[in-house]
N, C-alpha and C. Protein backbone atom coordinates (compact mmCIF):
# COMPACT_ATOMS: atom_id res chain seq x y z
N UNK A 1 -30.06 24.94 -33.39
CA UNK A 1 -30.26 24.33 -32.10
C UNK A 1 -29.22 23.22 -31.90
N UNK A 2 -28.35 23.31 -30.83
CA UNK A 2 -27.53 22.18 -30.60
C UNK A 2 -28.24 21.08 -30.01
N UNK A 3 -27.51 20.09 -30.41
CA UNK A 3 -27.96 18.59 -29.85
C UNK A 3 -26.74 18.13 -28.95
N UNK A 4 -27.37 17.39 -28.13
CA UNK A 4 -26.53 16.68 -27.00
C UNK A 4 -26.39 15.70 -27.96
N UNK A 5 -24.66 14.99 -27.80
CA UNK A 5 -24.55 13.48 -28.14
C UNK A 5 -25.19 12.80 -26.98
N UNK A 6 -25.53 11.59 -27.40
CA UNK A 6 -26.03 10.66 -27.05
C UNK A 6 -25.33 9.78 -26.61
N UNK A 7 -25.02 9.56 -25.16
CA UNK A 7 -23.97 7.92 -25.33
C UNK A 7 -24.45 6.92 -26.07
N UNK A 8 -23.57 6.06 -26.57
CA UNK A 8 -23.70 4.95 -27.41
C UNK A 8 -23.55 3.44 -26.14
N UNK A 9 -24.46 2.32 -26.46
CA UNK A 9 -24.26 1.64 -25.70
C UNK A 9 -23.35 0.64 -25.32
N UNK A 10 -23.00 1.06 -23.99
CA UNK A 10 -21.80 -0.03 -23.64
C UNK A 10 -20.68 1.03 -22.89
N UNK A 11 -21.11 2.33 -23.02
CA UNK A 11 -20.18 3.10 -22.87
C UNK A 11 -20.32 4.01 -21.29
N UNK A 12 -19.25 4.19 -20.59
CA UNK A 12 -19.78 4.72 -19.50
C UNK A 12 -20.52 6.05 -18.70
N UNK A 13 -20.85 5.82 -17.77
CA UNK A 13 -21.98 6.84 -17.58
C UNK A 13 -21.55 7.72 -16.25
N UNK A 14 -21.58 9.47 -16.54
CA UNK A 14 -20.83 10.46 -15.84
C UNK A 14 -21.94 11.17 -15.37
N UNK A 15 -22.45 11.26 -14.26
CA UNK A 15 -23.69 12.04 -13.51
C UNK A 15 -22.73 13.20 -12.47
N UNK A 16 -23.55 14.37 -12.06
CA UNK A 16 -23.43 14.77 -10.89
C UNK A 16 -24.53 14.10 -10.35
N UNK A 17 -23.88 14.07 -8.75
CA UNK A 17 -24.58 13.29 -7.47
C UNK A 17 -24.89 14.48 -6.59
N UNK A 18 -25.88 15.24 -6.74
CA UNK A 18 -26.12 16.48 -5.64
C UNK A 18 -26.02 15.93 -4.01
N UNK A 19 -26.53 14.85 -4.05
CA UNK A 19 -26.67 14.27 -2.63
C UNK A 19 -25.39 14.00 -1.69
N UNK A 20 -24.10 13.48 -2.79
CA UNK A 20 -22.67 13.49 -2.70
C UNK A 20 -21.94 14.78 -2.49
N UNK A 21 -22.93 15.59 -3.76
CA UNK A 21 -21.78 16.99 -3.95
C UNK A 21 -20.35 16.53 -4.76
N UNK A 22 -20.61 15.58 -5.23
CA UNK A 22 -19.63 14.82 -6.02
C UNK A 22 -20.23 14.69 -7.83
N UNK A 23 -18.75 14.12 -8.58
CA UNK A 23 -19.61 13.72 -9.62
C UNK A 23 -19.36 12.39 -9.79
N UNK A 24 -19.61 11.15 -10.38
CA UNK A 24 -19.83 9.70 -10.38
C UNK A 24 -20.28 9.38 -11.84
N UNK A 25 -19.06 8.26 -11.57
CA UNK A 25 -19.15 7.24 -13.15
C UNK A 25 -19.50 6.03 -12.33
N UNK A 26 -19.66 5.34 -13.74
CA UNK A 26 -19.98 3.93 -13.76
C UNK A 26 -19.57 3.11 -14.63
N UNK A 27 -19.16 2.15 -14.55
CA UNK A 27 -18.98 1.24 -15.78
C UNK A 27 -19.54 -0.26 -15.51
N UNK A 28 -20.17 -0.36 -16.32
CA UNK A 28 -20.95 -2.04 -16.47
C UNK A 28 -19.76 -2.80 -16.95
N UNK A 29 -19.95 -4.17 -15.90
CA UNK A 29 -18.85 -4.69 -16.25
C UNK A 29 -19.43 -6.46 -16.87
N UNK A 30 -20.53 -6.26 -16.49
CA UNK A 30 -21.53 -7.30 -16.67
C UNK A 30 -22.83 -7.50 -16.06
N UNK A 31 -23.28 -8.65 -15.46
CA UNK A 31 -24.80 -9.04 -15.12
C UNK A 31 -24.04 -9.62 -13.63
N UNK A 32 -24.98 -9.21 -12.71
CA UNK A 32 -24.71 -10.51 -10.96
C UNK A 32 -25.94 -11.57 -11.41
N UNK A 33 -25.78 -12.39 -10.65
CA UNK A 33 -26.54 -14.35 -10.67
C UNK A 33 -28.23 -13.35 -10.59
N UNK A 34 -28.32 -12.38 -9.70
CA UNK A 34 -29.59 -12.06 -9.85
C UNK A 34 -30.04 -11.49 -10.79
N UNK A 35 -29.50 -11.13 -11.53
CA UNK A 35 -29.82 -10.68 -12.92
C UNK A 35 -29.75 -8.59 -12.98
N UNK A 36 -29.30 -8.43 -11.97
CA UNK A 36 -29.07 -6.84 -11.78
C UNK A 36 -27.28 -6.70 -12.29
N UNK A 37 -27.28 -5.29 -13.08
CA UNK A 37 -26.27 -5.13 -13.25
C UNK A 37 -24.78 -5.09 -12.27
N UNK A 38 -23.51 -5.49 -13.14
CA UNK A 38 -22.33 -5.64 -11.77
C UNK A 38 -21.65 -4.13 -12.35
N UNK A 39 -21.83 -3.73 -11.27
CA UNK A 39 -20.77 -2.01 -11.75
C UNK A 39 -19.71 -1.23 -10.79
N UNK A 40 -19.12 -1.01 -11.67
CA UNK A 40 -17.66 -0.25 -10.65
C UNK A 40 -18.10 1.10 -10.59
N UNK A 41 -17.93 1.63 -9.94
CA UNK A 41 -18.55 3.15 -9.61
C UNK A 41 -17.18 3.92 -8.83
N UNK A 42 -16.59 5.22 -9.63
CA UNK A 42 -15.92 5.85 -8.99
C UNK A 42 -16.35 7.29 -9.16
N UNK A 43 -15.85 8.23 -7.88
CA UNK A 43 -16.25 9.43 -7.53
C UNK A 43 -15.20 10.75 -7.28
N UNK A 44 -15.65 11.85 -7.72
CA UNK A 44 -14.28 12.95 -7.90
C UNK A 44 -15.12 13.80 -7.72
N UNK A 45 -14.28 15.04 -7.47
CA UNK A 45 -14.88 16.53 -6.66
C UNK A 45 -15.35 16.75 -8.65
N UNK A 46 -14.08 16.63 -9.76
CA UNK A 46 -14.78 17.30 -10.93
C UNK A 46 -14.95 16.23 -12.12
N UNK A 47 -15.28 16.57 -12.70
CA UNK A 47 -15.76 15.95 -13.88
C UNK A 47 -14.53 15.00 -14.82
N UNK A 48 -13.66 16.18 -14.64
CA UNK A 48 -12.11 15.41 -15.43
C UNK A 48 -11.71 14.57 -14.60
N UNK A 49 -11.15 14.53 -13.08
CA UNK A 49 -11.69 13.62 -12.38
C UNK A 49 -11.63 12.45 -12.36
N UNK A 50 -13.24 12.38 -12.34
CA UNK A 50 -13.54 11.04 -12.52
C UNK A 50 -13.61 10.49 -14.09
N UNK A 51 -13.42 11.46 -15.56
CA UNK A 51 -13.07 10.88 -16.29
C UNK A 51 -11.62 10.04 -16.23
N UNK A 52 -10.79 10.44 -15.40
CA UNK A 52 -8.99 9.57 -15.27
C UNK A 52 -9.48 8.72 -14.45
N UNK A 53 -10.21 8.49 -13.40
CA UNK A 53 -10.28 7.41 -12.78
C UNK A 53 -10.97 6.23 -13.36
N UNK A 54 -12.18 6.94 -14.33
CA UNK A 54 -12.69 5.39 -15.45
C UNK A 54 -11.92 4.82 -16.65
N UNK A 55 -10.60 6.28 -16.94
CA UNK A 55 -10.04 5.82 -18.07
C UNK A 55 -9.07 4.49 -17.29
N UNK A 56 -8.52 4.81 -15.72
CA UNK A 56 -7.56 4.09 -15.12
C UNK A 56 -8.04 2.52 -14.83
N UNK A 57 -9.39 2.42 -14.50
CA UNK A 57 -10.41 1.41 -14.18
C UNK A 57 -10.37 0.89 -15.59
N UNK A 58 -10.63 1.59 -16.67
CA UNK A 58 -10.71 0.56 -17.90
C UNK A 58 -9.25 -0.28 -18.32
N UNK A 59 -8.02 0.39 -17.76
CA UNK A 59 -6.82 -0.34 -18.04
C UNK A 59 -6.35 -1.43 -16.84
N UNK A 60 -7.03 -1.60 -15.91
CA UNK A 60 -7.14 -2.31 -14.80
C UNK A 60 -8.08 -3.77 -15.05
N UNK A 61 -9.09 -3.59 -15.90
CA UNK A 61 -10.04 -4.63 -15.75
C UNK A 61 -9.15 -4.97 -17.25
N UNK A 62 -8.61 -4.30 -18.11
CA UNK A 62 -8.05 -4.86 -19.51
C UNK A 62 -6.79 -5.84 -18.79
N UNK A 63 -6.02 -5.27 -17.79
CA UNK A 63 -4.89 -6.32 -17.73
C UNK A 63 -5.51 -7.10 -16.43
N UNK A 64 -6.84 -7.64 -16.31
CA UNK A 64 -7.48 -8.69 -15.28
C UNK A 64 -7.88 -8.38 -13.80
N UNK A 65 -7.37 -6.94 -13.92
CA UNK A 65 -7.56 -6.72 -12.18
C UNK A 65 -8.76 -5.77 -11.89
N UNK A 66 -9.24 -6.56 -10.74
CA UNK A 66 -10.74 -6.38 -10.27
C UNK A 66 -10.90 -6.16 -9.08
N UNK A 67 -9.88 -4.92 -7.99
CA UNK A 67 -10.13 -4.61 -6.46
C UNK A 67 -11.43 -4.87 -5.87
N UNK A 68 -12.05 -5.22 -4.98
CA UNK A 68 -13.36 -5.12 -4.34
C UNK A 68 -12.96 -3.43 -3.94
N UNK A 69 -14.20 -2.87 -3.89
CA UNK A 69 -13.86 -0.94 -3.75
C UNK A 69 -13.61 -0.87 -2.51
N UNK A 70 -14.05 -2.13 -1.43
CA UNK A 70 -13.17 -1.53 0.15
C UNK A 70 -12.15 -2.12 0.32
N UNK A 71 -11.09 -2.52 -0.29
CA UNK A 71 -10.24 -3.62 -0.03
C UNK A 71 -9.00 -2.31 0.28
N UNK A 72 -8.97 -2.18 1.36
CA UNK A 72 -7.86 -1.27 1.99
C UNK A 72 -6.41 -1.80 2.17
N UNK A 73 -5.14 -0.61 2.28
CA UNK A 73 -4.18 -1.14 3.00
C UNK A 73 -4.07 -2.35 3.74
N UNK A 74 -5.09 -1.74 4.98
CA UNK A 74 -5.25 -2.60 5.87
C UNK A 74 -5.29 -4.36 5.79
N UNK A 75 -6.20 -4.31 4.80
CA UNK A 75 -6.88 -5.64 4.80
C UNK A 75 -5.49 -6.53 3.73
N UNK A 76 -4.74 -5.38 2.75
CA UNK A 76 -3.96 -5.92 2.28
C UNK A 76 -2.82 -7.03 3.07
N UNK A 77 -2.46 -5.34 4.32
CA UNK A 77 -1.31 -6.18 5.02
C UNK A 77 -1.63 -6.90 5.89
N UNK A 78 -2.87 -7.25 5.94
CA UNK A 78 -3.19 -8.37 7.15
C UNK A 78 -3.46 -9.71 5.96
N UNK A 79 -3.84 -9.40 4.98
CA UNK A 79 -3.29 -11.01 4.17
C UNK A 79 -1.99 -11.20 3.99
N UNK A 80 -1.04 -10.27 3.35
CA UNK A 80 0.07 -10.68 3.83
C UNK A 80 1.02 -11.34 4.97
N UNK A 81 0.21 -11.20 6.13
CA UNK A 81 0.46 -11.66 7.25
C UNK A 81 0.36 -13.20 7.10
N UNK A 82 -0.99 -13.36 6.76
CA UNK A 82 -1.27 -14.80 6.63
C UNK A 82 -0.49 -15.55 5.70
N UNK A 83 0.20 -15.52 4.64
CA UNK A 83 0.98 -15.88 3.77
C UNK A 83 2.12 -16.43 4.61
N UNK A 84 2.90 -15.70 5.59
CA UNK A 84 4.10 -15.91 6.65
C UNK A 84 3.50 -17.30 7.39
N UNK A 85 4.14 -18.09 6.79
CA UNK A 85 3.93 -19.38 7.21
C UNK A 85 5.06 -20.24 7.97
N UNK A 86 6.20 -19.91 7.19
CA UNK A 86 7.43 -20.44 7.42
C UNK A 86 8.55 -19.38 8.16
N UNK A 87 7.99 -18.20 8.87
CA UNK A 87 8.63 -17.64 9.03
C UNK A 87 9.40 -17.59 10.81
N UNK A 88 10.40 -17.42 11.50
CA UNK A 88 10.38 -17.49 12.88
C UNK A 88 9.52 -16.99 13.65
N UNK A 89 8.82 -17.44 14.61
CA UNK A 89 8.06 -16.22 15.87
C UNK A 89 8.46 -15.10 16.21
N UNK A 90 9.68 -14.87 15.93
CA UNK A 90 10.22 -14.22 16.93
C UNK A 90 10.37 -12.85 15.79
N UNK A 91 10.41 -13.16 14.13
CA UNK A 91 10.50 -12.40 12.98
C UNK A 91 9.06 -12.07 12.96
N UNK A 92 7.45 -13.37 12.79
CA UNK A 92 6.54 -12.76 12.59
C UNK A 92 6.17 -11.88 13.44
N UNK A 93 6.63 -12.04 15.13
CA UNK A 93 6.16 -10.88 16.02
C UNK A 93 6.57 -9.01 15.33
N UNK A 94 7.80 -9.16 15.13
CA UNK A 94 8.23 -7.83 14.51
C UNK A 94 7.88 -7.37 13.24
N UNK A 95 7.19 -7.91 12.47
CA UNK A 95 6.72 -7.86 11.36
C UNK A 95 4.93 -7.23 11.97
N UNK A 96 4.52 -7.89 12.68
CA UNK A 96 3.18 -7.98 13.18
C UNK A 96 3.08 -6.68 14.18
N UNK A 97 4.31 -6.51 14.67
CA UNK A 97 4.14 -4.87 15.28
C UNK A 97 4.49 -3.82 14.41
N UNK A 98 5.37 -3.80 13.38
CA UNK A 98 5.57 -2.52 11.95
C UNK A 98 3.74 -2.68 11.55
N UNK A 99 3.28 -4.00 11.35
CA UNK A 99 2.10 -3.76 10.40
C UNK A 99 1.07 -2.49 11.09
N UNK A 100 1.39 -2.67 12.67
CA UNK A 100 0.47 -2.36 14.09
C UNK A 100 0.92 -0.64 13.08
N UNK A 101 1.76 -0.14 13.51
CA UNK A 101 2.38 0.85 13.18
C UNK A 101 1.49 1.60 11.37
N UNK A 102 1.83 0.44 10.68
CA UNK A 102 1.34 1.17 8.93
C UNK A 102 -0.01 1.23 8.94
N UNK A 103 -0.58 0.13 9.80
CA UNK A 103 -2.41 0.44 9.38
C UNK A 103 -2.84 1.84 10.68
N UNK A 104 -1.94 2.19 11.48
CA UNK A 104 -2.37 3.01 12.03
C UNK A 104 -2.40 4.55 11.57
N UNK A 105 -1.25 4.58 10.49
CA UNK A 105 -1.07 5.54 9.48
C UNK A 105 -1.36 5.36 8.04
N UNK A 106 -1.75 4.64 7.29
CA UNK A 106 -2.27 4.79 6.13
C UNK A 106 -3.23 3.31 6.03
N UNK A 107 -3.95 2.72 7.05
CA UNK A 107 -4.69 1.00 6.80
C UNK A 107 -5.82 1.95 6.13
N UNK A 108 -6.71 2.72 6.42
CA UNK A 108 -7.78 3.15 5.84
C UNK A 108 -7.78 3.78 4.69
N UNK A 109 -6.51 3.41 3.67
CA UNK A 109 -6.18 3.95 2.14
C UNK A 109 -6.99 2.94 1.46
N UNK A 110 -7.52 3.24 0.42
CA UNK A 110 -8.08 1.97 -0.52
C UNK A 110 -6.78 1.62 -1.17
N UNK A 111 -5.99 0.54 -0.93
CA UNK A 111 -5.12 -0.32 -1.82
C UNK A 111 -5.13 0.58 -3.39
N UNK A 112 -6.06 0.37 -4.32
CA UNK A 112 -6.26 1.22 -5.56
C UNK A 112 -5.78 2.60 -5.88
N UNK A 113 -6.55 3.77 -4.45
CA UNK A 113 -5.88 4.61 -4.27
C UNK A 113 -4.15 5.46 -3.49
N UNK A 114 -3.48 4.18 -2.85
CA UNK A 114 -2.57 4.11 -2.19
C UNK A 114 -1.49 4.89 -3.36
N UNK A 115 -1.25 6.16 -2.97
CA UNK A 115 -0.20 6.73 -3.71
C UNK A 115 1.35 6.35 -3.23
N UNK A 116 2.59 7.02 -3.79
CA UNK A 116 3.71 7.06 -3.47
C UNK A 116 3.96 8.47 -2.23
N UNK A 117 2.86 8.93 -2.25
CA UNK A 117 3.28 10.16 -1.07
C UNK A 117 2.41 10.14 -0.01
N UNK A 118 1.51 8.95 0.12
CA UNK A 118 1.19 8.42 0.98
C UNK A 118 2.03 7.30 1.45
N UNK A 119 2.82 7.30 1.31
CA UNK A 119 3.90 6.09 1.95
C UNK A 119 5.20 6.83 2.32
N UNK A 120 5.50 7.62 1.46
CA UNK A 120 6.39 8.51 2.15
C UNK A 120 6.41 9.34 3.08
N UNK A 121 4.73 9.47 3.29
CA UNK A 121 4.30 10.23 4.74
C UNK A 121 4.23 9.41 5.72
N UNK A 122 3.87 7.81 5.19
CA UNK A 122 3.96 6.74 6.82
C UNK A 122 5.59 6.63 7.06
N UNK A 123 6.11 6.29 6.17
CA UNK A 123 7.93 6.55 6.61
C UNK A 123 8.74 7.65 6.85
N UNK A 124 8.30 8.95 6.72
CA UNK A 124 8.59 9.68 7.45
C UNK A 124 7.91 10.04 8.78
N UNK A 125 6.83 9.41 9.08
CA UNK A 125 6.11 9.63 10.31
C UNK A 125 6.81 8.29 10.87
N UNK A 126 7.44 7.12 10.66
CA UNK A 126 7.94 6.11 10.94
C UNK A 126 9.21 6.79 11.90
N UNK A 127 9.55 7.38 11.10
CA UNK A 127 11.23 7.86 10.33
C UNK A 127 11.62 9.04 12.43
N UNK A 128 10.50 9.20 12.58
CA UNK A 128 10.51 10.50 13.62
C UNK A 128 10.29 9.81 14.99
N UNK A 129 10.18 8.36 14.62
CA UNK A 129 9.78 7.60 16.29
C UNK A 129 11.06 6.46 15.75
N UNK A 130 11.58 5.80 14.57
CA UNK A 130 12.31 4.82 14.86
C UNK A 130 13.57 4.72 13.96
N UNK A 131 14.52 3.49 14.21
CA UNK A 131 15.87 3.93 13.51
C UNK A 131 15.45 3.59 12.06
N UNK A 132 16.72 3.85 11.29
CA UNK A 132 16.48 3.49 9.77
C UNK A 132 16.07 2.23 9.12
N UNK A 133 16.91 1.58 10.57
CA UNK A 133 16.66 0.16 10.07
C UNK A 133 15.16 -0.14 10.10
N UNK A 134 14.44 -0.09 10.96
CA UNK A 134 13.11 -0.15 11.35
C UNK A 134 11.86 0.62 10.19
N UNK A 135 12.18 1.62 9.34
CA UNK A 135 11.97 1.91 8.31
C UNK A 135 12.41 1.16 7.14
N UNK A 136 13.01 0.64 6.78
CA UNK A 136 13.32 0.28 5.87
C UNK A 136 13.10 -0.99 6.46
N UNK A 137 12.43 -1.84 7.07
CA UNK A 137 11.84 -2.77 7.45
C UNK A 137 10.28 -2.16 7.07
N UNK A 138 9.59 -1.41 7.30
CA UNK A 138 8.20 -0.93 7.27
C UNK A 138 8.17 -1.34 5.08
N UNK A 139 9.33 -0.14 5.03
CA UNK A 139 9.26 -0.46 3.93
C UNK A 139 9.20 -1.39 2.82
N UNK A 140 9.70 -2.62 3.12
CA UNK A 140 10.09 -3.72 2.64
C UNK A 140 8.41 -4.71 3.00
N UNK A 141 8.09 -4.03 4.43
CA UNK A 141 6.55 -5.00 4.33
C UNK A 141 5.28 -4.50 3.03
N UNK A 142 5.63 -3.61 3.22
CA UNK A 142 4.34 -2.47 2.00
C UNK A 142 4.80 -3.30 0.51
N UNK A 143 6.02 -3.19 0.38
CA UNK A 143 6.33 -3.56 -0.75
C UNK A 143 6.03 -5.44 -1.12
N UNK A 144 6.28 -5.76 -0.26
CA UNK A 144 6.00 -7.93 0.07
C UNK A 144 4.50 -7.76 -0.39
N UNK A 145 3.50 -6.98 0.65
CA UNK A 145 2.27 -7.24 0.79
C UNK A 145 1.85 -6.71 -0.57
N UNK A 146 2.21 -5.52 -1.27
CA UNK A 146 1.66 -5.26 -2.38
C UNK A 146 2.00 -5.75 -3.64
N UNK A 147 3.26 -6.85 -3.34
CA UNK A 147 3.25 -8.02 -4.44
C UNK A 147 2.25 -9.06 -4.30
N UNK A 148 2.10 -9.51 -2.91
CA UNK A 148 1.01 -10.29 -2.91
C UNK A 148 -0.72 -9.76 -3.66
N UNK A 149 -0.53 -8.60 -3.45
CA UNK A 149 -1.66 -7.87 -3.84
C UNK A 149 -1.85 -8.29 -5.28
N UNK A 150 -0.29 -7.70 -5.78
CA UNK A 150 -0.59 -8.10 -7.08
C UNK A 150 -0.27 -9.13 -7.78
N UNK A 151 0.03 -10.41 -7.17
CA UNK A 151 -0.08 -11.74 -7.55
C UNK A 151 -1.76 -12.44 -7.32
N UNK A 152 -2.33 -11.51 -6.79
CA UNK A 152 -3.82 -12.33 -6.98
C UNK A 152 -4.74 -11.22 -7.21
N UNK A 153 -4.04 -10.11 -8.41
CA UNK A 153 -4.66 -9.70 -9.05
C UNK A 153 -5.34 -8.91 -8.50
N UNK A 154 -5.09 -7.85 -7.55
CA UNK A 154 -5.63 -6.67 -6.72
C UNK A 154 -5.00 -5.50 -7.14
N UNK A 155 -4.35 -5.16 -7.55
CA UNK A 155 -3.54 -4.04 -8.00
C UNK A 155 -2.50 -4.28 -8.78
N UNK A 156 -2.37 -3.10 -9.54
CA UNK A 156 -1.62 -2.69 -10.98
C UNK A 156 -0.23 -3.00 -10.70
N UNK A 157 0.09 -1.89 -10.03
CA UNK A 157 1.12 -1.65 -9.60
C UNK A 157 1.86 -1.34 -8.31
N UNK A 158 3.22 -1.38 -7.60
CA UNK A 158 3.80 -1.13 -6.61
C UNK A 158 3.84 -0.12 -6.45
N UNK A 159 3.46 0.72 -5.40
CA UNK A 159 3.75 2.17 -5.23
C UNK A 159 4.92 2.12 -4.14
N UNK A 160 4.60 0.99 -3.01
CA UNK A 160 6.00 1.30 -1.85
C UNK A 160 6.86 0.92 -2.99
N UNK A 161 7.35 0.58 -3.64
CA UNK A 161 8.05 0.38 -4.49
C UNK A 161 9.32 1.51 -4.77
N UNK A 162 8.22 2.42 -5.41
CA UNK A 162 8.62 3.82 -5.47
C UNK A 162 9.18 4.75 -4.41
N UNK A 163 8.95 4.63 -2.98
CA UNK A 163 9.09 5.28 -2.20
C UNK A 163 10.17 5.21 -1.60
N UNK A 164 10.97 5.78 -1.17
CA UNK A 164 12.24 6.08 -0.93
C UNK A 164 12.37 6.01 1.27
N UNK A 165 13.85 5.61 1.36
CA UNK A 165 13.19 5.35 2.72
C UNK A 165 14.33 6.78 3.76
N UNK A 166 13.31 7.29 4.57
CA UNK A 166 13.90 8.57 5.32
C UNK A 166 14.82 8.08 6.11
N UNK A 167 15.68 9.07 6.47
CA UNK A 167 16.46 8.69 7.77
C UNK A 167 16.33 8.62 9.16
N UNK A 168 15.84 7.72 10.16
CA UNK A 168 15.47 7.63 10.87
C UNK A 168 16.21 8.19 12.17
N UNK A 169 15.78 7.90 13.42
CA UNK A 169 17.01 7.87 14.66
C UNK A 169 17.75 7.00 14.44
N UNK A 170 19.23 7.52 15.52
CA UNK A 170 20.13 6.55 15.59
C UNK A 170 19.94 5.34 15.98
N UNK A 171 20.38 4.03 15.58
CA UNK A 171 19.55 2.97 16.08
C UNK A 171 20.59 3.27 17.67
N UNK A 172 20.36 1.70 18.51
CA UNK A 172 20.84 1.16 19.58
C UNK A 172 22.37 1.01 19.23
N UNK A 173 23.21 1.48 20.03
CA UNK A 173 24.87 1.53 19.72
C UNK A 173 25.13 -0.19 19.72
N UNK A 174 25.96 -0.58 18.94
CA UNK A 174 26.45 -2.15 19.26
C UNK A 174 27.46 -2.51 20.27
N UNK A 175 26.60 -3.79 20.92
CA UNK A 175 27.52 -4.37 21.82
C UNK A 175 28.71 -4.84 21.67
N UNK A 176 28.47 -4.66 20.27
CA UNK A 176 30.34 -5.67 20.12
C UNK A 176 31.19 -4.45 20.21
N UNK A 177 32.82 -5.06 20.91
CA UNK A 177 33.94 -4.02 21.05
C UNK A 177 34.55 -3.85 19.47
N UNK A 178 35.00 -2.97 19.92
CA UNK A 178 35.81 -2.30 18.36
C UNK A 178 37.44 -3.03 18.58
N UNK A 179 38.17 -1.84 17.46
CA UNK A 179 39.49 -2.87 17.32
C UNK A 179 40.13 -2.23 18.58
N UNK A 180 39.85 -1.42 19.15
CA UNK A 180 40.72 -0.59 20.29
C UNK A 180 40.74 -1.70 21.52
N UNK A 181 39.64 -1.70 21.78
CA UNK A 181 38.99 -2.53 23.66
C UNK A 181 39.62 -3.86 22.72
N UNK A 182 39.69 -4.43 21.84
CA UNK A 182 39.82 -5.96 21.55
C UNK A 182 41.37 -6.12 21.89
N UNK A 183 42.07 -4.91 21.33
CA UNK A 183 43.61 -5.39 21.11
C UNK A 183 44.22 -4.82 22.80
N UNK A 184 43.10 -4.25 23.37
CA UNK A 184 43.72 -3.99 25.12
C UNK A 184 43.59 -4.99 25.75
N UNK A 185 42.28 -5.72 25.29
CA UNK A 185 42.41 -7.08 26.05
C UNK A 185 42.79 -8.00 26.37
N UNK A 186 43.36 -8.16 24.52
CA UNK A 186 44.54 -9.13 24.41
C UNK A 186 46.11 -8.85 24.83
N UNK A 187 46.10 -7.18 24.75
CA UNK A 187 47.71 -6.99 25.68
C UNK A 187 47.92 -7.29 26.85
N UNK A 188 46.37 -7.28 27.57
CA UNK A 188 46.20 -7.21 28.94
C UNK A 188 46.12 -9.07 29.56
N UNK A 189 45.81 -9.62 28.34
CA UNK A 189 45.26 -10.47 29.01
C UNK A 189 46.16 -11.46 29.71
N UNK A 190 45.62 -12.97 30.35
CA UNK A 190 46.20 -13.71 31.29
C UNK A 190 47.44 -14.44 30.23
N UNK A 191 48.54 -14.36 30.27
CA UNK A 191 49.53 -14.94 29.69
C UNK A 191 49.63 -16.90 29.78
N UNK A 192 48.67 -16.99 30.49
CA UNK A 192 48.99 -18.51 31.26
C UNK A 192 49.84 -18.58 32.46
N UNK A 193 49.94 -17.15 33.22
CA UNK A 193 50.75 -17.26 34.11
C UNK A 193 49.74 -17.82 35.38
C-alpha cells in the first residue's frame, strides 16, 4: 500500500481550487496583528505552474521583496510620476501623456507578472501610432518607473530593460535649413548695398 508524503511543517501548500478551475499555493510568511495567518497565494492553470511561481516567490521574499498582489503597472507608473519633482511642466506634461498611452496597453499587468513581451507588444503598438523617438521615450519611462519599483523593493528585476525599441513613423521633418538653402542665402544675401 502506498503512502502519501506528508508535508513537513513550514513548507508550502499546493491545492486544486475547483471553484477557480485553477490550482493554488500558498506560502506562510508569518502571523497579521490579528493573529490570522499573512500568506502569499499564487495561481496556475497546472500544477508545475504554480510550483515555478512559489519557487520564484521564495527567491523574492529571500532577496527582501514583498509586491502587494494588486500592485499593477499602472499604479507603478503613476508613483513614478510622483517622484518628478524637479522636472519642467512642459517635460512632466509629455511624460504624463506616454504614461496615458502605457497604462492603456499594459496598466492592468501585475508589476510581478510584467514580462519582456509584454512591453514589446506596448512598443510595438506604440511603434504603429508614433515616431521612434516617442518610443523610445515610452521606453525609457517603463524602465525609470521600474527602477523606482525596485528601489523600494517591489520587484526583482527590470524587464523594460530588456526590451528592445521598434521602429516607429517618421517623426516631424526639421525646421532647420540644410547646407544647400544656408549657402543660397548667403550668396543671395544683402551685401550692405
Amino acid at each position: 500500500m502506498a503512502q502519501t508524503k506528508r508535508r513537513a511543517r513550514g513548507e508550502d501548500s499546493i491545492y486544486y481550487d475547483r471553484s477557480r478551475d485553477r490550482w493554488t499555493g500558498t506560502i506562510t510568511v508569518g502571523w497579521k496583528p490579528d493573529g490570522r495567518r499573512d500568506r502569499i497565494t499564487v495561481r496556475g492553470k497546472t500544477k508545475t505552474e504554480v510550483k515555478d511561481k512559489l519557487r520564484a516567490k521564495h527567491l523574492e521574499l529571500a532577496a527582501g521583496i514583498r509586491t502587494p498582489a494588486n500592485y499593477t503597472v499602472e499604479q507603478c507608473l503613476k508613483d513614478w510620476l510622483e517622484t518628478l519633482n524637479t522636472q519642467a511642466q512642459s517635460t512632466l506634461t509629455g511624460y504624463q501623456i506616454m504614461v496615458r498611452h502605457l497604462i492603456d496597453l499594459i496598466g492592468k499587468i501585475k508589476l510581478v507578472e510584467l514580462k519582456v513581451r509584454d512591453v514589446d507588444f506596448a512598443l510595438g503598438k506604440l511603434a504603429e501610432r508614433f515616431s521612434t523617438r516617442s518610443v523610445r521615450l515610452a521606453r525609457m519611462i517603463l524602465i525609470q518607473a521600474s527602477r523606482n519599483a525596485m528601489v523600494n523593493n517591489l520587484v526583482v528585476r527590470n524587464v523594460a530593460d530588456l526590451a528592445a525599441v521598434p521602429t516607429g513613423l517618421p517623426g516631424r521633418p526639421s525646421r532647420l535649413l540644410g547646407p544647400e538653402p544656408v549657402l543660397a542665402v548667403l550668396s543671395s544675401g544683402n551685401n550692405g548695398d
